[in-house]
N, C-alpha and C. Protein backbone atom coordinates (compact mmCIF):
# COMPACT_ATOMS: atom_id res chain seq x y z
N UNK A 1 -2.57 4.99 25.91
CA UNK A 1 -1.28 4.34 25.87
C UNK A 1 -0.72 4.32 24.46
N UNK A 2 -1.78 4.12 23.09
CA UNK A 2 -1.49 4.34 22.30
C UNK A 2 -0.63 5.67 21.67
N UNK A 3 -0.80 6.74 21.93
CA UNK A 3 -0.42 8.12 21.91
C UNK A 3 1.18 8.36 23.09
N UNK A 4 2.14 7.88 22.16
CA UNK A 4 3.33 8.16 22.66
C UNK A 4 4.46 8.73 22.31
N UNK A 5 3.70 10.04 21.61
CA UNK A 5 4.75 11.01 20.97
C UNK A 5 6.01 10.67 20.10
N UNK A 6 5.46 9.45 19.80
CA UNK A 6 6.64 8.33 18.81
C UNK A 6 5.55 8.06 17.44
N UNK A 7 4.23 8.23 17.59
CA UNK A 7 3.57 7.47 16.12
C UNK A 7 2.60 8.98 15.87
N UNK A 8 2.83 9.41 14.93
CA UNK A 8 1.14 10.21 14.00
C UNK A 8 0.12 10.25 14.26
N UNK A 9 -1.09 10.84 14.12
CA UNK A 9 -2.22 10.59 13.88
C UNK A 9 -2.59 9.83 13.34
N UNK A 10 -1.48 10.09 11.73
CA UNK A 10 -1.73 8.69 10.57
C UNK A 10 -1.57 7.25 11.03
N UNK A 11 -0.45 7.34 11.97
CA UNK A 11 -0.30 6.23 12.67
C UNK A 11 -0.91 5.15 13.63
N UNK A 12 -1.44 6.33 14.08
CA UNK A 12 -2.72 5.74 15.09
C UNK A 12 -4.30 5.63 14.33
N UNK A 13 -4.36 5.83 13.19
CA UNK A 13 -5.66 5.85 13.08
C UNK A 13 -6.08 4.41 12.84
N UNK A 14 -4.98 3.61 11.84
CA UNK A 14 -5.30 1.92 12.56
C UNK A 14 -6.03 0.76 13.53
N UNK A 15 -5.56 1.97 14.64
CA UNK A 15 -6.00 1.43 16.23
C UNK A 15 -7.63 1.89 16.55
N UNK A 16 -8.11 3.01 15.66
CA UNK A 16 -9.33 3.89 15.80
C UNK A 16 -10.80 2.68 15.63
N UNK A 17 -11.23 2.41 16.06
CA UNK A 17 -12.32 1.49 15.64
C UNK A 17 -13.24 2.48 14.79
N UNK A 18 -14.35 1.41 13.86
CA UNK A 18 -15.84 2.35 13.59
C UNK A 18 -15.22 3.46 12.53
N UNK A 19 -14.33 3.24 11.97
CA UNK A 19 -14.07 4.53 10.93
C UNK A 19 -14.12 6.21 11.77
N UNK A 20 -13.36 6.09 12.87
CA UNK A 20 -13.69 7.30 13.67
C UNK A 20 -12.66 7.96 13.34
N UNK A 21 -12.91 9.38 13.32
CA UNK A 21 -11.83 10.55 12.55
C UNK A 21 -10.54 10.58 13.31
N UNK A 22 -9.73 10.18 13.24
CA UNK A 22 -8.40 10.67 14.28
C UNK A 22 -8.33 11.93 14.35
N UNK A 23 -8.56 12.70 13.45
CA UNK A 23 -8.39 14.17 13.59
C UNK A 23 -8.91 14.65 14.66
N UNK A 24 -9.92 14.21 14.46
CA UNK A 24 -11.36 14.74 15.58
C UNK A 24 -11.24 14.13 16.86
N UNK A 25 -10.79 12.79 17.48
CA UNK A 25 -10.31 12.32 18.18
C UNK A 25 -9.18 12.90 19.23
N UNK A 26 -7.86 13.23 18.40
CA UNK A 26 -7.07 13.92 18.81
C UNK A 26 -6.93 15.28 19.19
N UNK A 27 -7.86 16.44 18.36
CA UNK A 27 -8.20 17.16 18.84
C UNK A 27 -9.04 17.29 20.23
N UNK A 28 -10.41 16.60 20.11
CA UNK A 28 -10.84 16.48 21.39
C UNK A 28 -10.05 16.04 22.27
N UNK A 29 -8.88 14.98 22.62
CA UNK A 29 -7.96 14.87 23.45
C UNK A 29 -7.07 16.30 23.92
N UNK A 30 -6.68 17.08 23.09
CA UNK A 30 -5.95 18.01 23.12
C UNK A 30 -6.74 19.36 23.71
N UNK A 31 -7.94 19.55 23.29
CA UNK A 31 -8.96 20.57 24.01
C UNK A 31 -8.86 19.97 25.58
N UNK A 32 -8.65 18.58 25.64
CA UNK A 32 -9.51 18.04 26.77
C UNK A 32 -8.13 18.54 27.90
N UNK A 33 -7.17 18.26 27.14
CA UNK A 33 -6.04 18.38 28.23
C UNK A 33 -5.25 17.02 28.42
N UNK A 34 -5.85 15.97 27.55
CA UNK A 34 -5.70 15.23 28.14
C UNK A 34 -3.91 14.58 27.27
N UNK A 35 -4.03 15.51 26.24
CA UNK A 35 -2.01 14.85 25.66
C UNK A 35 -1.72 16.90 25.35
N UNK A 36 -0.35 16.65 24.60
CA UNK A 36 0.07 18.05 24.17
C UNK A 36 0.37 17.29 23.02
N UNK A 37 0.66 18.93 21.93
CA UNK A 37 1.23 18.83 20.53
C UNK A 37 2.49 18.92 20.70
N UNK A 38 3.32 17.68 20.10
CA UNK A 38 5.16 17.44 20.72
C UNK A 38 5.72 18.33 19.66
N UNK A 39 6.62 19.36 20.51
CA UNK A 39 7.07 20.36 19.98
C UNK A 39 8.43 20.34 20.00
N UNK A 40 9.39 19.48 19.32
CA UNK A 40 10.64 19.73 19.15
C UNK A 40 11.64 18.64 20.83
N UNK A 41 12.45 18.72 20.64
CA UNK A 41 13.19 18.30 21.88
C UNK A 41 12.44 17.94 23.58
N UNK A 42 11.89 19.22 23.64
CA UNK A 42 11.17 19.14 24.94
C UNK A 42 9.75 18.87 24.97
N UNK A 43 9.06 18.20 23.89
CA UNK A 43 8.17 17.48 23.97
C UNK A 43 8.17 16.31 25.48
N UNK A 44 7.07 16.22 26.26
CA UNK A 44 6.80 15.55 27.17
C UNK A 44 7.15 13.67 26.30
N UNK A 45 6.88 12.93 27.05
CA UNK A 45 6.69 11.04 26.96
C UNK A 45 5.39 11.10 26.19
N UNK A 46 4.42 11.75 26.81
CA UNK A 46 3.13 11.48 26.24
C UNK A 46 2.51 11.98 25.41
N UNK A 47 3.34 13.02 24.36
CA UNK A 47 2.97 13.99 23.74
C UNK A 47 2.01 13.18 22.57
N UNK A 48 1.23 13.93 21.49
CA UNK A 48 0.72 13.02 20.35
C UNK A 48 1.27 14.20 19.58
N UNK A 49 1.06 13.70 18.19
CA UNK A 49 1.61 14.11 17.30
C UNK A 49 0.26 14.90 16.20
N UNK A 50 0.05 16.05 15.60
CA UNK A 50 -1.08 16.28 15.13
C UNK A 50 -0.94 14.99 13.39
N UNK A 51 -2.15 14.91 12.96
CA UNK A 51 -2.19 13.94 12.29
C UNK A 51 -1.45 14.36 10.62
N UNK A 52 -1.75 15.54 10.92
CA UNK A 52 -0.80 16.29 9.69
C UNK A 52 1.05 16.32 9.88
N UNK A 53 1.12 15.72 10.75
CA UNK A 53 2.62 15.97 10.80
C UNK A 53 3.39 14.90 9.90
N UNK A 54 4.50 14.69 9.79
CA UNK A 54 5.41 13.66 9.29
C UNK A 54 5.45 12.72 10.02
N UNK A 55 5.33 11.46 9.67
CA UNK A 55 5.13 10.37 10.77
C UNK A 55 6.85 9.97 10.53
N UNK A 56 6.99 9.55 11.82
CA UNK A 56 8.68 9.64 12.40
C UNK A 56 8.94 8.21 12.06
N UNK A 57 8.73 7.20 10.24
CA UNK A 57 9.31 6.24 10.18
C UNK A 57 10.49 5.85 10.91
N UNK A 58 11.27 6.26 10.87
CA UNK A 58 12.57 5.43 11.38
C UNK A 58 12.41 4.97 12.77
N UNK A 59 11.68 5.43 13.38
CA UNK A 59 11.29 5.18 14.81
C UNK A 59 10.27 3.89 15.28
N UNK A 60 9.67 3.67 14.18
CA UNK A 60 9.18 2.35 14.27
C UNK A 60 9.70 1.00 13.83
N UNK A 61 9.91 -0.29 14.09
CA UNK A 61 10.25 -1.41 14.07
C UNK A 61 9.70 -1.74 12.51
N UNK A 62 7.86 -1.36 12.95
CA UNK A 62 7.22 -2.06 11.83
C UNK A 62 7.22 -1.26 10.24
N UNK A 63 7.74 -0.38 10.93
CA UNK A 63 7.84 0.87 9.24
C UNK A 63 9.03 0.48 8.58
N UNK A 64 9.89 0.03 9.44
CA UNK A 64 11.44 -0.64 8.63
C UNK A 64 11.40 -1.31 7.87
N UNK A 65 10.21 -2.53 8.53
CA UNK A 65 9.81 -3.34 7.93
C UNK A 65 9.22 -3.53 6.86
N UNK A 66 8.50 -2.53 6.55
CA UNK A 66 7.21 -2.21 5.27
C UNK A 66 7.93 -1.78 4.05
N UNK A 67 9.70 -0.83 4.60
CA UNK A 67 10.25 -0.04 3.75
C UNK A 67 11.15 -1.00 2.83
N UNK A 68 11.10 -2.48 2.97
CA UNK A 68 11.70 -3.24 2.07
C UNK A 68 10.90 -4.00 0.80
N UNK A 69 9.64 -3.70 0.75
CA UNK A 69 8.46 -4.20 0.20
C UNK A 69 8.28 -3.32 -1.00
N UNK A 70 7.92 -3.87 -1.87
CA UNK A 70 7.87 -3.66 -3.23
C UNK A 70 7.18 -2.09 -3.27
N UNK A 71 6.93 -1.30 -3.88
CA UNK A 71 6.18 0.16 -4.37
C UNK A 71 4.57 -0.82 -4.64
N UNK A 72 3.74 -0.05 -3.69
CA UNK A 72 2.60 -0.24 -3.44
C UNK A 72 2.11 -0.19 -4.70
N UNK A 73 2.60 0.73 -5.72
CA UNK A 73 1.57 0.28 -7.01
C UNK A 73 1.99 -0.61 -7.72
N UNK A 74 2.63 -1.36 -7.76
CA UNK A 74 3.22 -2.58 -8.34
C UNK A 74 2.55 -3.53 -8.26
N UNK A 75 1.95 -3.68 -7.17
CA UNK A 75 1.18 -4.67 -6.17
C UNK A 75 -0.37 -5.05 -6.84
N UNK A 76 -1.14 -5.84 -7.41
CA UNK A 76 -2.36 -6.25 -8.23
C UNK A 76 -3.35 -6.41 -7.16
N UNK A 77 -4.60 -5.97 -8.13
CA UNK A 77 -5.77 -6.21 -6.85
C UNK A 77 -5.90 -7.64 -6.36
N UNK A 78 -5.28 -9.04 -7.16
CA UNK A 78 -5.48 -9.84 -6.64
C UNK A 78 -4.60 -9.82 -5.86
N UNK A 79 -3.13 -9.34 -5.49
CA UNK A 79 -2.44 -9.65 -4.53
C UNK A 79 -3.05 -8.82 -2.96
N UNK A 80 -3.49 -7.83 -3.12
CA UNK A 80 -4.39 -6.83 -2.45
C UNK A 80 -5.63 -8.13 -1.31
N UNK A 81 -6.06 -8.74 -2.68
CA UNK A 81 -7.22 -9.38 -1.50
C UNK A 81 -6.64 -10.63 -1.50
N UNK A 82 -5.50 -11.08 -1.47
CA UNK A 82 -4.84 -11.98 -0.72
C UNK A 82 -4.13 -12.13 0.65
N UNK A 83 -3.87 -10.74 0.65
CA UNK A 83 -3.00 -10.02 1.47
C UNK A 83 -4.50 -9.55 2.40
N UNK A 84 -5.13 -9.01 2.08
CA UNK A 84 -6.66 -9.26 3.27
C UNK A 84 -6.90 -10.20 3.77
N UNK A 85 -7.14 -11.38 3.07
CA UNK A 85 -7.73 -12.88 3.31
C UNK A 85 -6.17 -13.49 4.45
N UNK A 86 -5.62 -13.17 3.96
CA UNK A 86 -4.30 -13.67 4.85
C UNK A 86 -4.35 -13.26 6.44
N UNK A 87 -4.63 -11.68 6.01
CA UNK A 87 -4.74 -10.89 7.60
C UNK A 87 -5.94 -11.29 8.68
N UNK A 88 -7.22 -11.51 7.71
CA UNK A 88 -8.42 -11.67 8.76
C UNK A 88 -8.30 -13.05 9.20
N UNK A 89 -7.37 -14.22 8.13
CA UNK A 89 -8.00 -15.53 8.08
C UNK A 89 -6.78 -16.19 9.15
N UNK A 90 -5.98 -14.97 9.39
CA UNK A 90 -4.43 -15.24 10.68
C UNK A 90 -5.10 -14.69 12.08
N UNK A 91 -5.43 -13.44 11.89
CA UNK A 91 -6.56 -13.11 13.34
C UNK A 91 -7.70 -14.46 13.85
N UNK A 92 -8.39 -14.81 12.91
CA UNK A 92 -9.64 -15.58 13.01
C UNK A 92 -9.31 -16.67 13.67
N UNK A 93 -8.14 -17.26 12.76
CA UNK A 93 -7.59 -18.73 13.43
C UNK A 93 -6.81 -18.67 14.65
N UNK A 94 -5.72 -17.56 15.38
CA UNK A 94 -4.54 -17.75 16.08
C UNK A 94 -5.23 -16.84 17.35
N UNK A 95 -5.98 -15.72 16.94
CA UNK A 95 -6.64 -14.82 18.54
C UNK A 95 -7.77 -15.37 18.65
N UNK A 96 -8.73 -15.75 17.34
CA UNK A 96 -10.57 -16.14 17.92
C UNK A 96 -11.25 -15.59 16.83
N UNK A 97 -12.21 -16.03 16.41
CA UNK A 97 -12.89 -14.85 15.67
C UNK A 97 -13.59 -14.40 16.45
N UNK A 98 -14.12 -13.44 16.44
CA UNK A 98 -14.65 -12.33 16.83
C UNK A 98 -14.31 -11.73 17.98
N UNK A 99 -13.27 -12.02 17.84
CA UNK A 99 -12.00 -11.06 19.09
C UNK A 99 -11.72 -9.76 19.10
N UNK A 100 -11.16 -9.64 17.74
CA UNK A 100 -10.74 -8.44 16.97
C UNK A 100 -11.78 -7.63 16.17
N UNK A 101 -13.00 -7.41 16.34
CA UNK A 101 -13.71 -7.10 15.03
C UNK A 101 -13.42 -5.85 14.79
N UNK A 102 -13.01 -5.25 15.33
CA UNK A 102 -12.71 -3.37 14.34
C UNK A 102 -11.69 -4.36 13.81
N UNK A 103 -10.63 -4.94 14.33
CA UNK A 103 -9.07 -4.75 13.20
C UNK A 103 -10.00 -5.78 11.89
N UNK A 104 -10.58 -6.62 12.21
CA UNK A 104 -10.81 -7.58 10.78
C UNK A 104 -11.95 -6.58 9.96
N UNK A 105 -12.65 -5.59 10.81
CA UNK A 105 -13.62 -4.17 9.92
C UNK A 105 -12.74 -4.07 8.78
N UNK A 106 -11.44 -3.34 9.74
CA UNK A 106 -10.42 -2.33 9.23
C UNK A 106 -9.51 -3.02 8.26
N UNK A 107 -9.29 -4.38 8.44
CA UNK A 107 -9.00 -5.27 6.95
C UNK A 107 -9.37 -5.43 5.72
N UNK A 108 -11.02 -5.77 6.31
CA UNK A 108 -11.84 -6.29 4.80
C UNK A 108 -12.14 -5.05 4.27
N UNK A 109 -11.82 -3.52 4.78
CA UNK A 109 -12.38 -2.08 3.74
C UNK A 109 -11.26 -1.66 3.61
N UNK A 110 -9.75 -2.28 3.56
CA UNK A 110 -8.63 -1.12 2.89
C UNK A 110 -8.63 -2.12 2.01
N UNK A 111 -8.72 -1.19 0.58
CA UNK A 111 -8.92 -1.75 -0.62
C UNK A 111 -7.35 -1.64 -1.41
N UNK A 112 -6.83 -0.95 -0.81
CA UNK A 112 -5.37 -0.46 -1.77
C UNK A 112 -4.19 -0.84 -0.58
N UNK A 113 -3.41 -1.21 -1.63
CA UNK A 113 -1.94 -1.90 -0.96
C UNK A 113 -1.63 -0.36 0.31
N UNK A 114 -1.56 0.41 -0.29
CA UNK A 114 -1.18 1.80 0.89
C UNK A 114 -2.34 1.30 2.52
N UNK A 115 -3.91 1.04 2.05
CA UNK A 115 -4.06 1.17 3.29
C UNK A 115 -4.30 -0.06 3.89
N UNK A 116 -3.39 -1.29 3.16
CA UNK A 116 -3.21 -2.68 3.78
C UNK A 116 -2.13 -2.35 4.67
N UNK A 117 -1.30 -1.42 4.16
CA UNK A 117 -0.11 -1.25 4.71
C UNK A 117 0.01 -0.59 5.97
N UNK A 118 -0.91 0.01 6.15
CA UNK A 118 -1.68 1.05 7.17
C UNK A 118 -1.99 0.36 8.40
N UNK A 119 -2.90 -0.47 7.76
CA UNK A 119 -3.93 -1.77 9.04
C UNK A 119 -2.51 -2.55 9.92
N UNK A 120 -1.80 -2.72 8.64
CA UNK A 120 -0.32 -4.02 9.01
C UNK A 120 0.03 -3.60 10.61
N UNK A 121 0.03 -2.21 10.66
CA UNK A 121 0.57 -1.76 12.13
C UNK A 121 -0.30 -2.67 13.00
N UNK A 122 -1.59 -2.41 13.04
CA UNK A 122 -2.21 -2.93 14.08
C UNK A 122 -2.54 -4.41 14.01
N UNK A 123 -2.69 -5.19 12.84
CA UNK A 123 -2.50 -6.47 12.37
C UNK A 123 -1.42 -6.97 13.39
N UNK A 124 0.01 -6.43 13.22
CA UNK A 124 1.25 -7.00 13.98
C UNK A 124 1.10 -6.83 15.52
N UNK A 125 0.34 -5.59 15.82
CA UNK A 125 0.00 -5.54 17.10
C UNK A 125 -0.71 -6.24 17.72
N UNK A 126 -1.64 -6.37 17.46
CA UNK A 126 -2.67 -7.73 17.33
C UNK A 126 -1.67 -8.97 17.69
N UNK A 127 -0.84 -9.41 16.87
CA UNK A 127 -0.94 -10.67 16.91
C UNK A 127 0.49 -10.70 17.75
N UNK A 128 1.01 -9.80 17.95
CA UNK A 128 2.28 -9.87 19.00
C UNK A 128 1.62 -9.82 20.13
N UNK A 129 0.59 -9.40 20.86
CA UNK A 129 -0.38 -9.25 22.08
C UNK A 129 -0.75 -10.69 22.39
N UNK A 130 -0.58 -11.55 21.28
CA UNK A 130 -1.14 -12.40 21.71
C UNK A 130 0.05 -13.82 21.58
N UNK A 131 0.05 -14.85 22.77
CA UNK A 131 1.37 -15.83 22.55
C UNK A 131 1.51 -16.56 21.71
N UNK A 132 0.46 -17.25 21.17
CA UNK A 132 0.53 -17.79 20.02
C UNK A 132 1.05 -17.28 18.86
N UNK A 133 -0.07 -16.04 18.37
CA UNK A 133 0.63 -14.71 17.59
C UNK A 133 1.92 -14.03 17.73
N UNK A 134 2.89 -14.16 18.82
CA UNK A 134 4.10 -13.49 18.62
C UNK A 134 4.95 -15.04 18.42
N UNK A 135 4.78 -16.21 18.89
CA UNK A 135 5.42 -17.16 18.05
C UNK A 135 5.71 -17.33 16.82
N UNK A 136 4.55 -16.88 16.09
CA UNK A 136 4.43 -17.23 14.83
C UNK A 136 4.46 -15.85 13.72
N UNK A 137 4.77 -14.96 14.60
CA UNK A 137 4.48 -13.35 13.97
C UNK A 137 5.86 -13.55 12.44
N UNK A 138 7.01 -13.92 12.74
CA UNK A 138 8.13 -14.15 12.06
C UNK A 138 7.56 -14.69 10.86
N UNK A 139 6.77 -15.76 11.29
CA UNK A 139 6.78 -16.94 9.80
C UNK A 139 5.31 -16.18 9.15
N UNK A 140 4.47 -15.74 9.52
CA UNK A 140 3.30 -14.95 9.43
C UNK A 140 3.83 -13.39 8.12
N UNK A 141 4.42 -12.82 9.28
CA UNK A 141 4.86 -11.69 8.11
C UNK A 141 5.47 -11.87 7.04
N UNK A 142 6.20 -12.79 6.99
CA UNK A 142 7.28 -13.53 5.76
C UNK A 142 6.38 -13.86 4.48
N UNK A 143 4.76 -14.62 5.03
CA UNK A 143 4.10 -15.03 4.24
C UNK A 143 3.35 -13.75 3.91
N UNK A 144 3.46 -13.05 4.63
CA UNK A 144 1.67 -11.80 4.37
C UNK A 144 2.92 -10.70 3.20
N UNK A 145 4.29 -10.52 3.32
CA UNK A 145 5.19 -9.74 3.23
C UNK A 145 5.14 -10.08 1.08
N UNK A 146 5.15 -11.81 0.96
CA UNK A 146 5.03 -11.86 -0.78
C UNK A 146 4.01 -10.98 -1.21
N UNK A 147 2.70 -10.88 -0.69
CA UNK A 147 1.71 -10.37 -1.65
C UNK A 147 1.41 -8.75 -0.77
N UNK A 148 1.76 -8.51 0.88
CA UNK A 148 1.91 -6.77 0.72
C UNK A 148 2.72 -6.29 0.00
C-alpha cells in the first residue's frame, strides 16, 4: 500500500524496518511482478518508483512542509538530538512504547538533520494513524519544526 507511484524508493525507505535495503526490496518486488517501474503518463496507480529516481516533492503534503525549514546544515548537533528525543519521546507517550519499534530504531540512528528529515515522513505517519496523534499532529510538528 505503501508503493503508490507518488513516493521514491528514497521515500519509502523510512517505512523499511531493520535497516533493510529498499533497493533490494524493490527490486525483488519488481522481479516478483508484484509493482512496475512508472514510466511517464501511463504509469499504472500502483506503479513504484526506482529508488534512484527524483522523488516527486511537490506531490507530497509532508515535503511542503519540510521545504520551509531552515538548510539542514545550519541545524547543531544539539538541535539534531532534540529533534530525536522529541520524535521517540511523542511516539512513546501518544501511540505506546513499544508500538512503533522500527520507527523509534529509525529515530535514535539518523544522526544528521537530512536523515531526521527522512524518518519525519514516517514519524507524521505514525502519529496521524493514530487519534490521539492526528489531534495533536498540528501542535506536535510546530514544536519538532524549531529544532528540525
Amino acid at each position: 500500500m505503501l508503493i503508490d507511484g507518488k513516493r521514491s524508493g528514497q521515500e519509502l525507505a523510512p517505512f523499511v524496518s531493520g535497516g533493510d535495503d529498499i533497493q533490494q526490496i524493490l527490486q525483488t518486488l519488481l522481479d516478483q511482478g508484484c509493482v512496475q517501474t512508472q514510466t511517464g503518463a501511463k504509469a499504472s496507480a500502483g506503479a513504484a518508483l526506482p529508488a534512484s529516481a527524483p522523488a516527486p516533492l511537490a506531490a507530497s503534503p509532508s515535503a511542503k512542509e519540510l521545504a520551509g525549514l531552515p538548510a539542514a546544515e545550519m541545524r547543531t548537533a544539539k538541535e539534531n538530538e532534540m529533534a530525536r528525543n522529541f520524535m521517540i519521546n511523542s511516539v512513546n507517550s501518544i501511540i505506546g512504547q513499544n508500538m512503533r519499534i522500527s520507527l523509534i530504531h529509525d529515530i535514535f540512528h539518523a544522526t544528521s538533520t537530512e536523515q531526521l528529515r527522512t524518518v519525519y515522513h514516517a514519524w507524521a505517519a505514525s502519529m496521524s494513524d493514530h487519534s490521539m496523534g492526528a489531534k495533536r499532529l498540528p501542535e506536535l510538528r510546530e514544536k519538532l519544526f524549531k529544532v528540525l
